[in-house]
N, C-alpha and C. Protein backbone atom coordinates (compact mmCIF):
# COMPACT_ATOMS: atom_id res chain seq x y z
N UNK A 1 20.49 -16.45 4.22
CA UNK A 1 19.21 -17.14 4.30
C UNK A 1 18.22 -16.29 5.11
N UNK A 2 16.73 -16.37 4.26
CA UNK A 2 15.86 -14.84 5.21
C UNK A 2 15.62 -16.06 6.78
N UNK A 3 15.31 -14.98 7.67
CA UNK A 3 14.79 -15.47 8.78
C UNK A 3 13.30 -15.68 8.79
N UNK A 4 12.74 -15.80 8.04
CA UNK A 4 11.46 -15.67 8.28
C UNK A 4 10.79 -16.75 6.50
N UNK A 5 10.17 -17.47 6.81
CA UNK A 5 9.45 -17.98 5.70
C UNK A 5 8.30 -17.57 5.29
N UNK A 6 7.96 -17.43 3.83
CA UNK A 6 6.69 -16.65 2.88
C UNK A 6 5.31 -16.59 3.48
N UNK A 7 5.77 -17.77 3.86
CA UNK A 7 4.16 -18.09 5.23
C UNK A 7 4.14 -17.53 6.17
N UNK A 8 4.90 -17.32 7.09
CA UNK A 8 5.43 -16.66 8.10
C UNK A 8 4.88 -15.53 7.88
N UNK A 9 5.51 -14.77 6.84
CA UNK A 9 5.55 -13.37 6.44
C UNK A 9 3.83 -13.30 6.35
N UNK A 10 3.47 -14.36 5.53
CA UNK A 10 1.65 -13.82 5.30
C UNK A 10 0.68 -13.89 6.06
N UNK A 11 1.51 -14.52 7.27
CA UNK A 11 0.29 -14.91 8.37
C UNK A 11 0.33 -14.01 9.73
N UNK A 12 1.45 -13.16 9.44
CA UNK A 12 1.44 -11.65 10.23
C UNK A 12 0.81 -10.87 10.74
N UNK A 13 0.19 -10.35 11.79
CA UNK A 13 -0.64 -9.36 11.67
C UNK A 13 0.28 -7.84 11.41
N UNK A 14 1.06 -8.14 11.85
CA UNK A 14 2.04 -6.65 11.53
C UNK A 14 3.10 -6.46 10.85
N UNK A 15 4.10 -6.49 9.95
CA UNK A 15 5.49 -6.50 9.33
C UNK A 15 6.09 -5.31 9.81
N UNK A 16 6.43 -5.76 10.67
CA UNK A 16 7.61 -4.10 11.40
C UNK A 16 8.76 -4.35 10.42
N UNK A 17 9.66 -2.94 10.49
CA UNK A 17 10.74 -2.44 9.57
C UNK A 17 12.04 -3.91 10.00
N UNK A 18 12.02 -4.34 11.08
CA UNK A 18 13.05 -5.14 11.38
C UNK A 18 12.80 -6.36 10.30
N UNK A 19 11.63 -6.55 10.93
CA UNK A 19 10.91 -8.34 10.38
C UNK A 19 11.34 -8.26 8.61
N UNK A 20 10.77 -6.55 8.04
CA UNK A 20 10.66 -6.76 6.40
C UNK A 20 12.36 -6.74 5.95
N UNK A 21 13.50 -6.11 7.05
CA UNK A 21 14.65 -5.80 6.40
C UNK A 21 15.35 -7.02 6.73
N UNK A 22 15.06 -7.97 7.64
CA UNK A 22 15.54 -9.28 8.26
C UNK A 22 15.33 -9.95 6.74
N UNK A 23 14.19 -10.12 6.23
CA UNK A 23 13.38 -10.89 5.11
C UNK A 23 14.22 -10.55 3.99
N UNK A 24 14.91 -9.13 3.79
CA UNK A 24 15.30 -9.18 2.70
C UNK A 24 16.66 -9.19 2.53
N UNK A 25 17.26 -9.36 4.10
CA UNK A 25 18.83 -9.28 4.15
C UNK A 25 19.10 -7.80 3.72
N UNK A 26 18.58 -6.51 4.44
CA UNK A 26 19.36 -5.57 4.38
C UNK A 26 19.11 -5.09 5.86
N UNK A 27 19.46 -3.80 5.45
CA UNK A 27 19.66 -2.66 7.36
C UNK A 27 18.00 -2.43 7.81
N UNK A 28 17.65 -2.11 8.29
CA UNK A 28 16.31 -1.47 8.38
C UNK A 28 16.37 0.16 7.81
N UNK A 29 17.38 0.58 8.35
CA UNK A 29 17.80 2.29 7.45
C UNK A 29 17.81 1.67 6.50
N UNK A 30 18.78 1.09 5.47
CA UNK A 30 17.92 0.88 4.19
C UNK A 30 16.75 0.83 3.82
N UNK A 31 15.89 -0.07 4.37
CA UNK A 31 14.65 -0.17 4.19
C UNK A 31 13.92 0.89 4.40
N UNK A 32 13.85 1.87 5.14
CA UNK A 32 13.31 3.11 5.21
C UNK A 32 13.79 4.21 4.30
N UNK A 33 14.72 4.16 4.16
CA UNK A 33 15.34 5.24 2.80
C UNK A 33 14.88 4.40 1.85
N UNK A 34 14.92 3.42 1.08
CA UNK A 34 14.19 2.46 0.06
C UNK A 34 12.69 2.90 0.22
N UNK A 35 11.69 2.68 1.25
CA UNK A 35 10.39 2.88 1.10
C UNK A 35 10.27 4.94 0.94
N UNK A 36 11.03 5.50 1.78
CA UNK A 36 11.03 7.05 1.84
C UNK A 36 10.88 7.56 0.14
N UNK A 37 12.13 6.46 -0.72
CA UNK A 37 12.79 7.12 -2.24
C UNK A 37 11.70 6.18 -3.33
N UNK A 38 10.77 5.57 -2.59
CA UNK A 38 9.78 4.93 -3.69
C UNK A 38 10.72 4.01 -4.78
N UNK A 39 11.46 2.95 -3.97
CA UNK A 39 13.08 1.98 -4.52
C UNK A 39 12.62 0.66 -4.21
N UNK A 40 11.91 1.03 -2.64
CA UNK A 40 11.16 -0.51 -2.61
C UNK A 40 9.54 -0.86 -2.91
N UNK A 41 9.22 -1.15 -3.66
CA UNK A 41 7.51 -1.19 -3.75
C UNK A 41 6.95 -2.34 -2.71
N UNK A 42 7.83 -2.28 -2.06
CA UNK A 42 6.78 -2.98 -0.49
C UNK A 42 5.75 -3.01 0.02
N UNK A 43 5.36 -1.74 0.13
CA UNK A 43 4.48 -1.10 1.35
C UNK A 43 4.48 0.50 0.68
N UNK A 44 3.87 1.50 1.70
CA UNK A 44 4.02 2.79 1.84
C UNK A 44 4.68 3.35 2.78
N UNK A 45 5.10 4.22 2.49
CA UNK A 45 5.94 5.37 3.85
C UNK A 45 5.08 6.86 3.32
N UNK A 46 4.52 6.83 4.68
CA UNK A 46 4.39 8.12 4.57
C UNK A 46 4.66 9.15 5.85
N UNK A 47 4.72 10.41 4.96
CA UNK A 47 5.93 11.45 5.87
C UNK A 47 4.51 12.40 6.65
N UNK A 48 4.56 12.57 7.88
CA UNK A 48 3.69 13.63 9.04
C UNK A 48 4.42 14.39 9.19
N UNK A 49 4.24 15.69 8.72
CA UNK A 49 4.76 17.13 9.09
C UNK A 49 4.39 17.39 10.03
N UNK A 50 5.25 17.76 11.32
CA UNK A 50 4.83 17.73 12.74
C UNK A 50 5.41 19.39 12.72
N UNK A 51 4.83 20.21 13.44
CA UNK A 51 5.84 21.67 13.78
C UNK A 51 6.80 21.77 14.28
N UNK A 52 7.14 20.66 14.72
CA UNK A 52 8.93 20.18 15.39
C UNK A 52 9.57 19.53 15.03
N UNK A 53 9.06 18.66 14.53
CA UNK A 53 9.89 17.76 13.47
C UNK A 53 8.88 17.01 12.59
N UNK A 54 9.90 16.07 11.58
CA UNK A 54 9.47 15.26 10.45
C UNK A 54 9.25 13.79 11.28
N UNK A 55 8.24 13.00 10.75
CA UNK A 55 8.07 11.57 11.15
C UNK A 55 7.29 11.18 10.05
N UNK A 56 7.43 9.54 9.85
CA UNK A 56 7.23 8.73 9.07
C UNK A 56 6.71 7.39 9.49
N UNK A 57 5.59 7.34 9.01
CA UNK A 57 4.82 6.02 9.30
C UNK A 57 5.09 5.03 7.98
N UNK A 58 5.44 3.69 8.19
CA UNK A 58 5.19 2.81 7.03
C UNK A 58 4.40 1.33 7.32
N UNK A 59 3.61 1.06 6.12
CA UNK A 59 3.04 0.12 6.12
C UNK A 59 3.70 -0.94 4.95
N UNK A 60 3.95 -2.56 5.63
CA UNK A 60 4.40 -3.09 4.62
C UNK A 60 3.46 -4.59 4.27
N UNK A 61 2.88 -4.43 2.89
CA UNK A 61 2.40 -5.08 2.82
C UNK A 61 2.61 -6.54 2.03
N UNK A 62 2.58 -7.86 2.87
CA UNK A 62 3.12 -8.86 2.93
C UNK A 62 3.02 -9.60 1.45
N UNK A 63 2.01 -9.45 0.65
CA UNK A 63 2.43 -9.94 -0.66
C UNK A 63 3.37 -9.23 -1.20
N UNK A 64 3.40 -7.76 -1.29
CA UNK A 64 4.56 -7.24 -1.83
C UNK A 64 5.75 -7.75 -1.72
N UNK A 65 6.08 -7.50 -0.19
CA UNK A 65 7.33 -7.85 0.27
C UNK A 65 7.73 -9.03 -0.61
N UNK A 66 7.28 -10.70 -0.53
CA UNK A 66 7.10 -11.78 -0.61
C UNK A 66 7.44 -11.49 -2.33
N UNK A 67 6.93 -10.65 -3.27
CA UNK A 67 6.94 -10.70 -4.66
C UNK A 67 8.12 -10.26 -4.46
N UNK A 68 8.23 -9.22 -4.09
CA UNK A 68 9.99 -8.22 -4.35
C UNK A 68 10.71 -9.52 -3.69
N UNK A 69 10.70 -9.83 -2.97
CA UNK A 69 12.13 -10.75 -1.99
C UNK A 69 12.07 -11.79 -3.49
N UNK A 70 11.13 -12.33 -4.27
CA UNK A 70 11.64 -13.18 -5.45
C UNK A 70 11.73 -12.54 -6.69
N UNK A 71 11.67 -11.36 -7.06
CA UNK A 71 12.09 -10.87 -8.33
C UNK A 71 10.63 -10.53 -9.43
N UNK A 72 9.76 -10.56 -8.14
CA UNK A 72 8.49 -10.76 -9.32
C UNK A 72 7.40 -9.30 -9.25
N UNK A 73 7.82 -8.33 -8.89
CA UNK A 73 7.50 -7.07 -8.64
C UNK A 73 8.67 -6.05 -9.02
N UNK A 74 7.94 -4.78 -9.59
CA UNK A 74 8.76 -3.86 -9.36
C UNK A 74 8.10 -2.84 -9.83
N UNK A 75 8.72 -1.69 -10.02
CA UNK A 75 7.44 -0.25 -9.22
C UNK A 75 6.61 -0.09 -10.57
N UNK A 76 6.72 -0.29 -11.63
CA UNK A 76 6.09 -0.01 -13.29
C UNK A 76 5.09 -1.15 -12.74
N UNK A 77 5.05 -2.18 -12.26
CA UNK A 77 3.98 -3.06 -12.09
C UNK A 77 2.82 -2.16 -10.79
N UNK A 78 3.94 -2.16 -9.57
CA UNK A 78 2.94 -1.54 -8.64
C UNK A 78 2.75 -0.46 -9.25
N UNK A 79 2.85 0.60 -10.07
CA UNK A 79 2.60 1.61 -10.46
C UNK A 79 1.09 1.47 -10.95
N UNK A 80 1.55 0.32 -11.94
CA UNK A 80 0.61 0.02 -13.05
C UNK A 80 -0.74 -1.16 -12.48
N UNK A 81 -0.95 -1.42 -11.14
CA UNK A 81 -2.14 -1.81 -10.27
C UNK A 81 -2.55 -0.39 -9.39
N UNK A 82 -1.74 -0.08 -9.36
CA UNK A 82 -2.49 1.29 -8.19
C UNK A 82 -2.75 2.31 -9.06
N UNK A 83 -3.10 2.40 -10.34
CA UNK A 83 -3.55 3.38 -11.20
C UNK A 83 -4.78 2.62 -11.75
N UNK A 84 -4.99 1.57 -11.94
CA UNK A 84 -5.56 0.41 -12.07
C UNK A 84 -6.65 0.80 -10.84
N UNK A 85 -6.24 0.09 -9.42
CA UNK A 85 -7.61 0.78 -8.65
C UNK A 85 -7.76 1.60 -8.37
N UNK A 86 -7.04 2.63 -8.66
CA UNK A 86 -7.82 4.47 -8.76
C UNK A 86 -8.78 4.78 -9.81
N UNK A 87 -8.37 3.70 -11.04
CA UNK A 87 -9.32 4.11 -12.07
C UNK A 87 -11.34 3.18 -11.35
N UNK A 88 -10.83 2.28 -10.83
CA UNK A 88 -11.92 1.85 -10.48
C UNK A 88 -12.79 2.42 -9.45
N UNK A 89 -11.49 2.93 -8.15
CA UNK A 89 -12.42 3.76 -7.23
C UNK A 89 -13.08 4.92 -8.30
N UNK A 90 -12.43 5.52 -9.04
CA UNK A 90 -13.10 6.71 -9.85
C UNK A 90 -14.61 5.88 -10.02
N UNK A 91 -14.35 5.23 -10.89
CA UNK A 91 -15.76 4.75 -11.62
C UNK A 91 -17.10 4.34 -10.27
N UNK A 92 -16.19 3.39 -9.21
CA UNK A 92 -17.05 3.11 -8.30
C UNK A 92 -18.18 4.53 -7.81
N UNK A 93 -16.93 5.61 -7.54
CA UNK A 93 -17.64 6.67 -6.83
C UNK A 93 -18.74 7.28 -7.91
N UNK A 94 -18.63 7.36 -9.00
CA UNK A 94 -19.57 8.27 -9.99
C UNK A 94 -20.68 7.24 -9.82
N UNK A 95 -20.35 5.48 -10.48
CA UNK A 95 -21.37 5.12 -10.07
C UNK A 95 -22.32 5.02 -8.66
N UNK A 96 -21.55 5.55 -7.53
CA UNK A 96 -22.11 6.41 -6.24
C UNK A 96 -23.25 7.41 -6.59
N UNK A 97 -22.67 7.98 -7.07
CA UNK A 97 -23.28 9.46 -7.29
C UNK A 97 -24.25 9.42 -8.23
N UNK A 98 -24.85 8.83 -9.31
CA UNK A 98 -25.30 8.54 -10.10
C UNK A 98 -26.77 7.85 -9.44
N UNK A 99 -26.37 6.85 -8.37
CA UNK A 99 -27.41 6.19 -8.14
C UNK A 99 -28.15 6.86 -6.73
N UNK A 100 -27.10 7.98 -6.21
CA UNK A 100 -27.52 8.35 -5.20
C UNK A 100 -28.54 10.01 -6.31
N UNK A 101 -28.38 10.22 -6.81
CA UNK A 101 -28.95 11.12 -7.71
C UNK A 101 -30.52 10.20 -8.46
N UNK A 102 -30.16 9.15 -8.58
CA UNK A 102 -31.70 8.16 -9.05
C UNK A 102 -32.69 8.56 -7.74
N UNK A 103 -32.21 7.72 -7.08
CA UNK A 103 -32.89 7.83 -5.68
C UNK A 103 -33.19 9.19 -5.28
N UNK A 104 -32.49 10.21 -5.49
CA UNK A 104 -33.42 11.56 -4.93
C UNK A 104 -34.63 11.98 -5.90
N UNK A 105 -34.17 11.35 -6.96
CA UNK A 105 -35.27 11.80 -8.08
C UNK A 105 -36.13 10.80 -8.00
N UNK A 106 -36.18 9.84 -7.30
CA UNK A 106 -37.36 9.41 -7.18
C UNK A 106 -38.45 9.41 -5.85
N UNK A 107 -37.33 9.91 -5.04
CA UNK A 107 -38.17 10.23 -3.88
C UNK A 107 -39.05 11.08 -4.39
N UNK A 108 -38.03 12.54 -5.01
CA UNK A 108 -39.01 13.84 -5.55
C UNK A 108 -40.37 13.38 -5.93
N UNK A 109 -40.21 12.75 -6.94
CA UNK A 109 -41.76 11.39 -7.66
C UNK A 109 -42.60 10.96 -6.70
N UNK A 110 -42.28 10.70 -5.99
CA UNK A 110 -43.08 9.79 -4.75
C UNK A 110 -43.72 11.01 -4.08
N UNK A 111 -42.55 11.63 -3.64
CA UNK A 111 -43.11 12.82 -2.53
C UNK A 111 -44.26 13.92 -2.74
């Protein structure tokens, strides 16, 4: 039985590695080799190349968790939203650029 209820989990300000591996009934080393091997679509892990050693920051984010702990996520989905808002940041930024390009050409006009 998880220690922690869906609510619980969403009303978090932080999901440390204990809290998300408590939630799903495994190790926390699991859970970090799972987020490291892109196995759990939780959150992110990402790796800081330090000149002395390797370290790893992860973020876990609480709807995920909450979908994966019931069977209703898995990485072809998160795959297939985070390509989804890359395609939109794309579009957002051109439409950036586009309007920031209006506006100089109309200053030029004015000026």
């Amino acid at each position: 039985m998880a220690m922690h209820a869906d609510d619980e989990i969403r009303n978090m300000p932080k999901i440390t590695l204990k809290i998300a591996a408590d939630y799903l009934g495994i190790s926390p080393t699991m859970l970090t080799l799972g987020m490291r091997n892109n196995l759990l679509p939780i959150g992110f892990a990402v790796k800081s190349d330090d000149r002395y050693r390797d370290s790893w920051s992860y973020t876990i984010v609480p709807e995920r968790l909450i979908a994966y702990n019931h069977g209703k996520i898995n990485e072809v989905q998160v795959q297939h939203i985070e390509d989804n808002l890359n395609t939109i940041i794309k579009q957002f930024d051109e439409m950036k650029h586009d309007l920031l390009f209006l506006l100089k050409e109309k200053e030029e006009l004015e000026g």
